[in-house]
C-alpha atoms as a PDB file:
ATOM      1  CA  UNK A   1     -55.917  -9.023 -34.473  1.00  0.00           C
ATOM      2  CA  UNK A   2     -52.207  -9.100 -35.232  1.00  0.00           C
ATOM      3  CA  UNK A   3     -50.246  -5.916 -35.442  1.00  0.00           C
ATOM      4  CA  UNK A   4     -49.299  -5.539 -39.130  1.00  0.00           C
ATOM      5  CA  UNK A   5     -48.614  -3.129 -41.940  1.00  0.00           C
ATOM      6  CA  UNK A   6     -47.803   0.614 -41.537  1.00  0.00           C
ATOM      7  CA  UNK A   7     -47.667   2.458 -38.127  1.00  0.00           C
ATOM      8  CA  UNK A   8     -47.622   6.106 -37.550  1.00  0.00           C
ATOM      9  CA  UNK A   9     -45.153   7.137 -34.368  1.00  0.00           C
ATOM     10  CA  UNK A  10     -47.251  10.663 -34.957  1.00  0.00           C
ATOM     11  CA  UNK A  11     -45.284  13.815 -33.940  1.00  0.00           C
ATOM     12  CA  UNK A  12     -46.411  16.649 -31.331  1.00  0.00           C
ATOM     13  CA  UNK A  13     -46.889  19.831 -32.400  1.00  0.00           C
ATOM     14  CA  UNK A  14     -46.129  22.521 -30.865  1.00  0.00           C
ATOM     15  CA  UNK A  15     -46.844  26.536 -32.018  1.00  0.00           C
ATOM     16  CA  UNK A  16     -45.874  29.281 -29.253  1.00  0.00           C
ATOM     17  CA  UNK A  17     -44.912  26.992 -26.850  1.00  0.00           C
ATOM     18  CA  UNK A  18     -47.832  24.934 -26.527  1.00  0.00           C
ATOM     19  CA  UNK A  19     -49.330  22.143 -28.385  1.00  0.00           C
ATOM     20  CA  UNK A  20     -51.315  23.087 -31.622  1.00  0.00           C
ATOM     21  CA  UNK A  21     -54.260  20.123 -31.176  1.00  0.00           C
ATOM     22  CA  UNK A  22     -55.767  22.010 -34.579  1.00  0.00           C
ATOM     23  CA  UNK A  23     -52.849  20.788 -36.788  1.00  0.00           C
ATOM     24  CA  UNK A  24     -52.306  17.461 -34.622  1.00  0.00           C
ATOM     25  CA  UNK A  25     -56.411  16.561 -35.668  1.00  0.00           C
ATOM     26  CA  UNK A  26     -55.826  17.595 -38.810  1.00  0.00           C
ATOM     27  CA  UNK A  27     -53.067  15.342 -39.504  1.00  0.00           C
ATOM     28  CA  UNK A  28     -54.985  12.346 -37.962  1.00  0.00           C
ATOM     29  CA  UNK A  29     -57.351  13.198 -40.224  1.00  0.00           C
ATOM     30  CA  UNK A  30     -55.111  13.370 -43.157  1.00  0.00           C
ATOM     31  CA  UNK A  31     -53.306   9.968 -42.286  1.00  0.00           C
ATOM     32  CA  UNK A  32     -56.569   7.860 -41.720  1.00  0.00           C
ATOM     33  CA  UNK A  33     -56.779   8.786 -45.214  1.00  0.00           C
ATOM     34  CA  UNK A  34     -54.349   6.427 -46.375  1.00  0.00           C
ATOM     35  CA  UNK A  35     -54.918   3.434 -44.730  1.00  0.00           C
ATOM     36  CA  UNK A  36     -52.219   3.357 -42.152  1.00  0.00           C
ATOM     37  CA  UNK A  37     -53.031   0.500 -39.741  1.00  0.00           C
ATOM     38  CA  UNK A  38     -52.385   2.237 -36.289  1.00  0.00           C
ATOM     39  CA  UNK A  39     -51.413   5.304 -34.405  1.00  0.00           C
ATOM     40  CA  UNK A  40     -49.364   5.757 -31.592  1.00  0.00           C
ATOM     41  CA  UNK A  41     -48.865   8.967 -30.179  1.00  0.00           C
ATOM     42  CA  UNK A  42     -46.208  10.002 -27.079  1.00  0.00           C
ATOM     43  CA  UNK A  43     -42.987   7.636 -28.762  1.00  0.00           C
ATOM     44  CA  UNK A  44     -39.741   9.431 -29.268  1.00  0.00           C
ATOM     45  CA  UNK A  45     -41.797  11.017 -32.518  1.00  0.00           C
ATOM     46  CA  UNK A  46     -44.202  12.491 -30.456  1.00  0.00           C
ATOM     47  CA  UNK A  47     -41.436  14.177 -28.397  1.00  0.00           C
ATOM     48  CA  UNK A  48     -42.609  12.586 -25.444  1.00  0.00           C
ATOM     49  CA  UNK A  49     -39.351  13.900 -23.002  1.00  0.00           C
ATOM     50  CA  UNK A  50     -40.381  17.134 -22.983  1.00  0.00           C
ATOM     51  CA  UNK A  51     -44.749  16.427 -22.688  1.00  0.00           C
ATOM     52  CA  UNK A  52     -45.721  17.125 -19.043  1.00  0.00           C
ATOM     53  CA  UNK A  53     -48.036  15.367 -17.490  1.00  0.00           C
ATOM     54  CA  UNK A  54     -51.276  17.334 -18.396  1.00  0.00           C
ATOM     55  CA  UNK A  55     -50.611  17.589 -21.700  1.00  0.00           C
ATOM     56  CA  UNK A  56     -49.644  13.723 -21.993  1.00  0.00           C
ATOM     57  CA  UNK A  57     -53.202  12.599 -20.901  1.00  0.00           C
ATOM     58  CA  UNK A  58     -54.427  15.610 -23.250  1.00  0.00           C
ATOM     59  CA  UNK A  59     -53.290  13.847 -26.179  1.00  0.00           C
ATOM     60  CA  UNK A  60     -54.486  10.909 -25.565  1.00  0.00           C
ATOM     61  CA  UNK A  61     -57.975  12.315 -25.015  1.00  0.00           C
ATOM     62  CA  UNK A  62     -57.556  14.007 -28.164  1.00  0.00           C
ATOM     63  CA  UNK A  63     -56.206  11.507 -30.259  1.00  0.00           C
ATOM     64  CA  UNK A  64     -58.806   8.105 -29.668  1.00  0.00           C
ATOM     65  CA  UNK A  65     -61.557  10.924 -29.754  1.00  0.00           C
ATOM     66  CA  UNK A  66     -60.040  11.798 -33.510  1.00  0.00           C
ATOM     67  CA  UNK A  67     -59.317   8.437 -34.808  1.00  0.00           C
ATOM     68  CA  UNK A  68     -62.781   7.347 -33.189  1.00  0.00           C
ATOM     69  CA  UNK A  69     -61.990   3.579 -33.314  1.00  0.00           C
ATOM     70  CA  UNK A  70     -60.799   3.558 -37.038  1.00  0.00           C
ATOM     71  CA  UNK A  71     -57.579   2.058 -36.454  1.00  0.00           C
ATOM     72  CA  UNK A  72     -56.228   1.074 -33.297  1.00  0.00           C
ATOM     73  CA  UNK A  73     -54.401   3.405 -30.835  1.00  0.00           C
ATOM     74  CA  UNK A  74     -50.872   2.364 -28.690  1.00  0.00           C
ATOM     75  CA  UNK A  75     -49.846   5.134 -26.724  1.00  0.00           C
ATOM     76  CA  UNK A  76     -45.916   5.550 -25.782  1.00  0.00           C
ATOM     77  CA  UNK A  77     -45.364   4.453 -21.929  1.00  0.00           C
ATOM     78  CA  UNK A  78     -42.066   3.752 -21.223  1.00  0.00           C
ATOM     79  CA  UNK A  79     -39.018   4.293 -18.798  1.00  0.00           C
ATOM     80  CA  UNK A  80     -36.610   3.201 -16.272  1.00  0.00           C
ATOM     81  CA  UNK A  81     -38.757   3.176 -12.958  1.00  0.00           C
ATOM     82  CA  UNK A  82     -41.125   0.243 -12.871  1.00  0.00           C
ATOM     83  CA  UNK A  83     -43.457   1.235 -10.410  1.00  0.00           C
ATOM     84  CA  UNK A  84     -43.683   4.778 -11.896  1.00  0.00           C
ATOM     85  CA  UNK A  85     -44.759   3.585 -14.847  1.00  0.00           C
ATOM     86  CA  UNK A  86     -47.643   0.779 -12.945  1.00  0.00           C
ATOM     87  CA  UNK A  87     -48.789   4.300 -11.632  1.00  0.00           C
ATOM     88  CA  UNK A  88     -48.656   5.833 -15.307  1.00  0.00           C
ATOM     89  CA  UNK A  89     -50.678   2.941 -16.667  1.00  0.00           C
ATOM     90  CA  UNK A  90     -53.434   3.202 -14.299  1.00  0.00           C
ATOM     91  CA  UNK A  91     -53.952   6.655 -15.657  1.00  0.00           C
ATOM     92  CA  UNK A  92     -54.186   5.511 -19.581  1.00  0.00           C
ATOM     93  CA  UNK A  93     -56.434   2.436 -18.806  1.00  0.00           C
ATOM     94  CA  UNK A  94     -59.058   5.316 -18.796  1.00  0.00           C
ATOM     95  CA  UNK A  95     -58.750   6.183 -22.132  1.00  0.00           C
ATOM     96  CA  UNK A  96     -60.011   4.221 -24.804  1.00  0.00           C
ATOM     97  CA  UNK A  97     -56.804   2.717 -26.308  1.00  0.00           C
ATOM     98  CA  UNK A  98     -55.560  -0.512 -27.447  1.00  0.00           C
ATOM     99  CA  UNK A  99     -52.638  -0.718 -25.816  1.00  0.00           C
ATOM    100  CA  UNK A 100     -48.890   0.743 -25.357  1.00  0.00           C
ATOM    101  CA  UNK A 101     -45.325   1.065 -27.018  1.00  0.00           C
ATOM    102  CA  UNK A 102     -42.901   0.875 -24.232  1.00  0.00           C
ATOM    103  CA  UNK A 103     -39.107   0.643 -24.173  1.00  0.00           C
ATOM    104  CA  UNK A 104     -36.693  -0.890 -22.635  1.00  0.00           C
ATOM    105  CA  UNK A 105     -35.735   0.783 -19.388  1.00  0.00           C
ATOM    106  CA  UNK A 106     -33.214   3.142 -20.477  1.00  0.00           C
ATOM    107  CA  UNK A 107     -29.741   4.249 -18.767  1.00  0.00           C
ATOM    108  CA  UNK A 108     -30.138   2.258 -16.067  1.00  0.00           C
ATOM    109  CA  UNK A 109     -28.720  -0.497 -18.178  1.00  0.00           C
ATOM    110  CA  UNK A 110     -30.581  -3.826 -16.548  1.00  0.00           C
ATOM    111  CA  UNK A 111     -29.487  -7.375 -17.435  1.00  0.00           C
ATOM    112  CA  UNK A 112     -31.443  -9.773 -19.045  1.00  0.00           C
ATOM    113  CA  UNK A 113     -33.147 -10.520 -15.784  1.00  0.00           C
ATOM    114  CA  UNK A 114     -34.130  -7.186 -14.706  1.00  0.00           C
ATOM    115  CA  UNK A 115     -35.506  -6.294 -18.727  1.00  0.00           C
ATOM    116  CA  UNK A 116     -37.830  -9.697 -18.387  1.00  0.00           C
ATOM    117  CA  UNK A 117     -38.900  -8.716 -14.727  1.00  0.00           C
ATOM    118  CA  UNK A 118     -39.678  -4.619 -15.689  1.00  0.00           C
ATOM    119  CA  UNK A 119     -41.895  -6.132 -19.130  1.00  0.00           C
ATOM    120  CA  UNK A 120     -43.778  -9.282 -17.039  1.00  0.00           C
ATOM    121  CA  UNK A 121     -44.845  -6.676 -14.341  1.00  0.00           C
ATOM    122  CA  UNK A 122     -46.520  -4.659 -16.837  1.00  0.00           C
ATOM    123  CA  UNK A 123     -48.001  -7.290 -18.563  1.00  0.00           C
ATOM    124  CA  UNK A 124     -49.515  -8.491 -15.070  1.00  0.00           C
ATOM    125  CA  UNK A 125     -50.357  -5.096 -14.458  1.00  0.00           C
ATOM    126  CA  UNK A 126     -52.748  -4.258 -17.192  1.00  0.00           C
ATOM    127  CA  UNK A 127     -55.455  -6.357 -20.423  1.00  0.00           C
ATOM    128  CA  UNK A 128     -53.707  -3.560 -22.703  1.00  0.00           C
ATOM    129  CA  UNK A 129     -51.374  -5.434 -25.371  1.00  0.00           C
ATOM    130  CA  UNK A 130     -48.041  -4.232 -24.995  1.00  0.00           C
ATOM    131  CA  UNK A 131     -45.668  -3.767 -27.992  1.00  0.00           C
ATOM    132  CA  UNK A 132     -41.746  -3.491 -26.713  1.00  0.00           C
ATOM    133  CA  UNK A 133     -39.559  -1.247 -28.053  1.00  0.00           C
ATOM    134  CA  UNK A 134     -35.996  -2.529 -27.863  1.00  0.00           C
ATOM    135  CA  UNK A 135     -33.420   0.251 -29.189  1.00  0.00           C
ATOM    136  CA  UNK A 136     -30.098  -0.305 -27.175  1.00  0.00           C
ATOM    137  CA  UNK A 137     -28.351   2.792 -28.910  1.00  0.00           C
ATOM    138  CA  UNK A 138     -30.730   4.939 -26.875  1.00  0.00           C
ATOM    139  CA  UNK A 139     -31.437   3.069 -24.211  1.00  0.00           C
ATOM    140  CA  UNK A 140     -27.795   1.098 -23.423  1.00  0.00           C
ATOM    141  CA  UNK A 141     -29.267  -2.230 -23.446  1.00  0.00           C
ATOM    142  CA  UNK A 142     -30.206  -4.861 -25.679  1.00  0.00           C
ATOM    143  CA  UNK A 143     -33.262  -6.813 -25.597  1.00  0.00           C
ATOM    144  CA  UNK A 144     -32.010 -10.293 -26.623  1.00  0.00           C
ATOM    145  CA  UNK A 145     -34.345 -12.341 -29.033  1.00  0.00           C
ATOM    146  CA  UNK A 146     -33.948 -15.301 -26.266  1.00  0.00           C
ATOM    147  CA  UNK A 147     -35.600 -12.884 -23.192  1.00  0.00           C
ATOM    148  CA  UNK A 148     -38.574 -11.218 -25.905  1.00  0.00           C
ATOM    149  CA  UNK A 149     -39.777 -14.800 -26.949  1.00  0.00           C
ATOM    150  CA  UNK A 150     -40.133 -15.592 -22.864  1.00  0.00           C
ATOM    151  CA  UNK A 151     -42.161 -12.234 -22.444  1.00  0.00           C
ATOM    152  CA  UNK A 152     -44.331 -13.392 -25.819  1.00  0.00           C
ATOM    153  CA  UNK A 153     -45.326 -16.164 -23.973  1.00  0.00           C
ATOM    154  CA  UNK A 154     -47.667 -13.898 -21.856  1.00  0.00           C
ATOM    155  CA  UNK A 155     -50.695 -12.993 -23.649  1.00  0.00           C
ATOM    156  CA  UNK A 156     -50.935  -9.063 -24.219  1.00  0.00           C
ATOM    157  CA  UNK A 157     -47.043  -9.108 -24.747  1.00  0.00           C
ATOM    158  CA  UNK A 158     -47.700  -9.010 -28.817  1.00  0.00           C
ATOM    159  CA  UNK A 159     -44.864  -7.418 -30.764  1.00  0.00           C
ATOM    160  CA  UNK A 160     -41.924  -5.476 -30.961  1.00  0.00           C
ATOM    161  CA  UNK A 161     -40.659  -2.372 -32.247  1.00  0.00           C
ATOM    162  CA  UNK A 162     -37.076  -3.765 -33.091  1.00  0.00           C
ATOM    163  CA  UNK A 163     -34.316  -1.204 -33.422  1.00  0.00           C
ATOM    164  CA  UNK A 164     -31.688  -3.112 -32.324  1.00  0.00           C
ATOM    165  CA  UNK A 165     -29.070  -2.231 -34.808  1.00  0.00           C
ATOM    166  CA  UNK A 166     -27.818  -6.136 -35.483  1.00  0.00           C
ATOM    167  CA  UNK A 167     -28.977  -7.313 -38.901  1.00  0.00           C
ATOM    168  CA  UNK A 168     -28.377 -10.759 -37.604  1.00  0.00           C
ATOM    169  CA  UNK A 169     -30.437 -10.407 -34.577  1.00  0.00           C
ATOM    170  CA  UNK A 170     -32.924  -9.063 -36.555  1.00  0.00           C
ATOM    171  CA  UNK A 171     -33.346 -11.958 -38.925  1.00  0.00           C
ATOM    172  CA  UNK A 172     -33.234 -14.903 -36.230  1.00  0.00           C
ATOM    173  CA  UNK A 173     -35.813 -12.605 -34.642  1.00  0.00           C
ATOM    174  CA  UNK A 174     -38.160 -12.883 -37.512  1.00  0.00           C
ATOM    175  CA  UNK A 175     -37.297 -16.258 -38.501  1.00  0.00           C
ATOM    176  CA  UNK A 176     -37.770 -17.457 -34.836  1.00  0.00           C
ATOM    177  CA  UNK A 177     -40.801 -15.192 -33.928  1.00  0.00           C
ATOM    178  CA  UNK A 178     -43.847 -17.261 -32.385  1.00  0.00           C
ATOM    179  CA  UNK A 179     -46.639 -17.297 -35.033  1.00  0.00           C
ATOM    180  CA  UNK A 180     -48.752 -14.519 -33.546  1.00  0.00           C
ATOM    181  CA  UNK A 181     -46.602 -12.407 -32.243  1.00  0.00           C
ATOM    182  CA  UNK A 182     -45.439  -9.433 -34.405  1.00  0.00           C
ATOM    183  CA  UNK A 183     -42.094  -8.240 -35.950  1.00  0.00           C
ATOM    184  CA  UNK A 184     -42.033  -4.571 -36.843  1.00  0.00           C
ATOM    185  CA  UNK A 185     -39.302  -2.757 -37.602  1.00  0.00           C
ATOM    186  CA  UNK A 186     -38.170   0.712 -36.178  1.00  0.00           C
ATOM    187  CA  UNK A 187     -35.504   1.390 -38.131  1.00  0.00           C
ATOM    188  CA  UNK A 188     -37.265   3.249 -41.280  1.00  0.00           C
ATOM    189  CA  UNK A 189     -34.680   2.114 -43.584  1.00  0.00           C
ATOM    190  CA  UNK A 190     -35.246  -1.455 -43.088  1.00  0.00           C
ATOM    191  CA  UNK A 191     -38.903  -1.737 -43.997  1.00  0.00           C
ATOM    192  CA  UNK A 192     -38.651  -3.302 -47.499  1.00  0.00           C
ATOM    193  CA  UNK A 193     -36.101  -5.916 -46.282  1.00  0.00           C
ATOM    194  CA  UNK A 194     -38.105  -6.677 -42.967  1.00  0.00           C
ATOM    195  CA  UNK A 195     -41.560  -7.237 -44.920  1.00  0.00           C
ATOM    196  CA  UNK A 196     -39.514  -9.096 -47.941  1.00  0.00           C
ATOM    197  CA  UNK A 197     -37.991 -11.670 -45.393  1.00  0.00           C
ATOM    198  CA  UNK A 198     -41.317 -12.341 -43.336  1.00  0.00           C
ATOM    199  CA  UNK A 199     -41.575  -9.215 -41.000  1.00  0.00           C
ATOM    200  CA  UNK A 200     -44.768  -7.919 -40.192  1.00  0.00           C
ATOM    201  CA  UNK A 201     -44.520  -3.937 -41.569  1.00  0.00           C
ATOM    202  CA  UNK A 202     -43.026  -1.403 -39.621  1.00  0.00           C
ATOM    203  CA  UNK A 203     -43.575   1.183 -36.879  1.00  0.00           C
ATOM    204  CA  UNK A 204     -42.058   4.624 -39.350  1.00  0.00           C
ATOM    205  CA  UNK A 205     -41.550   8.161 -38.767  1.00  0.00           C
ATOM    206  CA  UNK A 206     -40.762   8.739 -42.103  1.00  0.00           C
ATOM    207  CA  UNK A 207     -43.966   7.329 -43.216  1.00  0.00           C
ATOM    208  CA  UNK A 208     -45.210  11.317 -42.057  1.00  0.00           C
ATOM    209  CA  UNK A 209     -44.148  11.614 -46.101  1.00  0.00           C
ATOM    210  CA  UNK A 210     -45.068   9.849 -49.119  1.00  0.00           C
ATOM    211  CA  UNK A 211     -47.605   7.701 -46.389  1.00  0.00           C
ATOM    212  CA  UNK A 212     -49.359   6.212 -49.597  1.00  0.00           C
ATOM    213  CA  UNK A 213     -46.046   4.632 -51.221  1.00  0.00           C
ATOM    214  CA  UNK A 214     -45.354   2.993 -47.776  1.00  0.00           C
ATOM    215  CA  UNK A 215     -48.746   1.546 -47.656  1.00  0.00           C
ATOM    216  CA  UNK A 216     -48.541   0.435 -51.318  1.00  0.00           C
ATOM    217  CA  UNK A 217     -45.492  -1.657 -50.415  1.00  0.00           C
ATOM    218  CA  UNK A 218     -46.882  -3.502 -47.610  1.00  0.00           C
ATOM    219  CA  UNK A 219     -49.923  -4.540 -49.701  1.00  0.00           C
ATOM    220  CA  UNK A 220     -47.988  -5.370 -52.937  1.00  0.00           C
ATOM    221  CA  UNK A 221     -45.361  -7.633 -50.859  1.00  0.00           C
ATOM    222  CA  UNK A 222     -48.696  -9.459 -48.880  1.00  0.00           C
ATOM    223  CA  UNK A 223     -49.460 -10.041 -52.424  1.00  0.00           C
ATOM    224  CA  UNK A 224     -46.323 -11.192 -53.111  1.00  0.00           C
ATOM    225  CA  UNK A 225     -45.227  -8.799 -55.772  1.00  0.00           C
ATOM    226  CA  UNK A 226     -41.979  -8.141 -54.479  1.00  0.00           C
ATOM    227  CA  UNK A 227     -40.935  -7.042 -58.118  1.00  0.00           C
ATOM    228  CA  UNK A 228     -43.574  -3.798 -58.067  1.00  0.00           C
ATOM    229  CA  UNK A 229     -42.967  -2.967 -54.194  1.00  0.00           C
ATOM    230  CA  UNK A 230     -39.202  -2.703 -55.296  1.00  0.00           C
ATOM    231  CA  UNK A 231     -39.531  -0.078 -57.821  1.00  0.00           C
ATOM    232  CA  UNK A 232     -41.685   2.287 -55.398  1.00  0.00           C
ATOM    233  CA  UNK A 233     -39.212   1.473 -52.632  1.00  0.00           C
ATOM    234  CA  UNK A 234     -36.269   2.751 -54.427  1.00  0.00           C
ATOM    235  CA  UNK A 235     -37.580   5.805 -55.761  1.00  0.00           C
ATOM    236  CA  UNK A 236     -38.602   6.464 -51.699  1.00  0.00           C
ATOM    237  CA  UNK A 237     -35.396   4.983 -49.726  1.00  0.00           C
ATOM    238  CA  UNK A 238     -33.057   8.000 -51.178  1.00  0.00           C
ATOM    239  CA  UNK A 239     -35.067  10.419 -48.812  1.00  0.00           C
ATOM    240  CA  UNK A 240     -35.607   8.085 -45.726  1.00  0.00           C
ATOM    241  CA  UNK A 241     -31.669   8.852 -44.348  1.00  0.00           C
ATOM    242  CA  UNK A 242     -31.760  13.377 -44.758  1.00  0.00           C
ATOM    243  CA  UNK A 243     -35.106  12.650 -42.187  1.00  0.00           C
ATOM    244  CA  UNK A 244     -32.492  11.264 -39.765  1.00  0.00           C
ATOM    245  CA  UNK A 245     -29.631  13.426 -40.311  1.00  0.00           C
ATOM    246  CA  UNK A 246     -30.475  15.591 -37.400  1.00  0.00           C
ATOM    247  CA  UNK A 247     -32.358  14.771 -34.461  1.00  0.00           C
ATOM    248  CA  UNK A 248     -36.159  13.396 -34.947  1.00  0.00           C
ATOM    249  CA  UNK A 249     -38.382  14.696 -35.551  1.00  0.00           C
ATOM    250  CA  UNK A 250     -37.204  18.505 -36.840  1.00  0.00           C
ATOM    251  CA  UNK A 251     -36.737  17.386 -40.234  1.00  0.00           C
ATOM    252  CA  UNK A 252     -40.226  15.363 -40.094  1.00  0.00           C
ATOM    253  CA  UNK A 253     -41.895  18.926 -38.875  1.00  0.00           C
ATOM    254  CA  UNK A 254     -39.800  21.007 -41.505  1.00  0.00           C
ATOM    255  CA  UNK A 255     -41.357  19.345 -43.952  1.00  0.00           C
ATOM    256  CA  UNK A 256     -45.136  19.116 -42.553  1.00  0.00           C
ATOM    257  CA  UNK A 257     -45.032  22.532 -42.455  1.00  0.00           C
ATOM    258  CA  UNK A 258     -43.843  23.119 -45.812  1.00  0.00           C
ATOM    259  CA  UNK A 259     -46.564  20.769 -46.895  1.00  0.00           C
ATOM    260  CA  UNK A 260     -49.336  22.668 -44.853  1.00  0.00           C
ATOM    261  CA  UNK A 261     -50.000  19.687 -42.471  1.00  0.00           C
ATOM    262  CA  UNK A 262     -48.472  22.108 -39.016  1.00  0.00           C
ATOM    263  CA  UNK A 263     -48.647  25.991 -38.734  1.00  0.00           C
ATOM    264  CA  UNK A 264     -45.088  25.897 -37.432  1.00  0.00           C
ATOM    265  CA  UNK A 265     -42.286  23.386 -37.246  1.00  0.00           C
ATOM    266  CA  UNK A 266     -40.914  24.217 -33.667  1.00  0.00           C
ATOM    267  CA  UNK A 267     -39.435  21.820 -31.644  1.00  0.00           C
ATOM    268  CA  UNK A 268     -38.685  22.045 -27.475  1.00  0.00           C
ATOM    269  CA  UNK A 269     -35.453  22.321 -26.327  1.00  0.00           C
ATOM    270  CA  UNK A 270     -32.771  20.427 -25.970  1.00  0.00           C
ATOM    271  CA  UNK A 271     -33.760  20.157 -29.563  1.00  0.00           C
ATOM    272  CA  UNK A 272     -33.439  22.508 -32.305  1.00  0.00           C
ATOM    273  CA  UNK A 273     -34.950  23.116 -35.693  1.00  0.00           C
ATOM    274  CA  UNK A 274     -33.103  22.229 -38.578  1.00  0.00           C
ATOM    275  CA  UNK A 275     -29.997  24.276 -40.043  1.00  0.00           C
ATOM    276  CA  UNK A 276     -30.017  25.646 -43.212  1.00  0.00           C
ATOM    277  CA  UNK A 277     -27.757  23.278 -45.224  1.00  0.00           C
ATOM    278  CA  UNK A 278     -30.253  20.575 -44.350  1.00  0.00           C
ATOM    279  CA  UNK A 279     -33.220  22.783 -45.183  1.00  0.00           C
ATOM    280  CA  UNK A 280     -32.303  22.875 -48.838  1.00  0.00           C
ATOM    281  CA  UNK A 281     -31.650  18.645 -49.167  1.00  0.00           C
ATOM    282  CA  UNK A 282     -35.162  18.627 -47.510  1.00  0.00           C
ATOM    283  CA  UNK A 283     -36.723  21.251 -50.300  1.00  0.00           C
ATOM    284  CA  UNK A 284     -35.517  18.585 -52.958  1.00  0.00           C
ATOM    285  CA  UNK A 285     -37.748  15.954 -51.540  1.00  0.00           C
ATOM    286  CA  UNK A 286     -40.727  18.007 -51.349  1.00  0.00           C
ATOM    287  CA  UNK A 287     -40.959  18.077 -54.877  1.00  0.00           C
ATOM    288  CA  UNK A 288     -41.551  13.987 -55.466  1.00  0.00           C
END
């Protein structure tokens, strides 16, 4: 099936220090709810940095025995040692998952060449579809559209997460996509524009709030009711940049906590929770 619609990068919480797998089932629960298309668990969301090894398979356990086949499951697998990560996969083939989000190699900085080599040894490596996750302000590199339509020749190579900051590149990369491979955009802000000009919905850590209104888009603008989508989109987009305005995802956990979804909204260092001044922009978008 092709990757479409709404999916949820889902965060990691933490209470005391240690993961709090009551809230994290209870907000799978809560977002199967709404009809989100897919889960992944362990992206930049998730907090995955600072997830040691234990707990990283833990999760994964935990989440595919929660969403018990409902929606399909990508967990984040990503970094800038290839044969690490053909190690790391051999671990999550034994989970029941569909596949994995994994980014470009990061700091390292590979060429073209070395980004195509790092995704077709994966690919070779493993039946799970692979969604890349190209987001050169974090990683230093960009995937060009050119290099991603070589790797979508090979079969379980079926989307991208594209963050890649260039509305340009984004556009050729939807207009140019091959027909069943999937565009979906990680930049939250971008996800009425992306489905509008042929996009295929959007991988969005703001969808954690209001996950019904970004739902309702994606079905209104497959109906082509572009007019309807609009109106629910700009009463939404206002709130989409305060969840960025300090590092993701404390201002996503602020808020699930205020809304009862996570006993506490802690975060591992290096980051912090949220300051004060930020606290009371949040507050106002609680009340929508």
């Amino acid at each position: 099936m092709k990757i479409n619609g709404v999916w949820l990068p889902i965060i990691t919480p933490f209470t005391n220090g240690v993961i709090d797998y009551d809230s994290y089932e209870k907000m799978i629960d809560h977002y199967l709810s709404y009809d989100i298309s897919g889960l992944i668990p362990l992206g930049t969301t998730g907090e995955i940095p600072v997830v040691t090894d234990v707990e990283y398979e833990e999760i994964i356990e935990r989440t595919v025995a929660a969403v018990a086949d409902c929606i399909p499951v990508y967990v984040g697998l990503g970094g800038n040692y290839t044969d690490k990560l053909l190690k790391q996969l051999k671990k999550v083939e034994k989970y029941k998952i569909d596949g994995i989000l994994s980014v470009c190699p990061y700091y390292s900085r590979p060429n073209q060449r070395g980004l195509s080599e790092h995704f077709l040894k994966l690919a070779e490596a493993t039946d799970l579809n692979i969604i890349i996750y190209n987001i050169p302000y974090r990683t230093g590199v960009n995937l060009l559209n050119e290099t991603l339509f070589k790797l979508a020749e090979q079969k379980n190579v079926v989307g991208v997460k594209d963050s890649n900051g260039n509305i340009k590149q984004s556009m050729d990369l939807i207009k140019n996509k091959p027909p069943d491979f999937s565009a979906l955009t990680g930049e939250d802000i971008l996800y009425y524009n992306t489905v509008v000009n042929g996009g295929d919905g959007g991988i969005l850590a703001s969808a954690h709030l209001m996950t019904e209104k970004f739902v309702e888009i994606y079905s209104l603008l497959e109906k082509n009711d572009h007019k309807a989508a609009l109106l629910i989109w700009r009463r939404i987009a206002d709130f989409i940049p305060l969840l960025f305005e300090e590092p993701n995802p404390a201002p996503l956990k602020y808020c699930l906590k205020r809304l009862g979804l996570l006993k506490s909204a802690e975060v591992r260092l290096p980051l912090t929770p949220v300051s004060d001044g930020l606290k009371k922009e949040l507050d106002s978008i609680l009340s929508f």
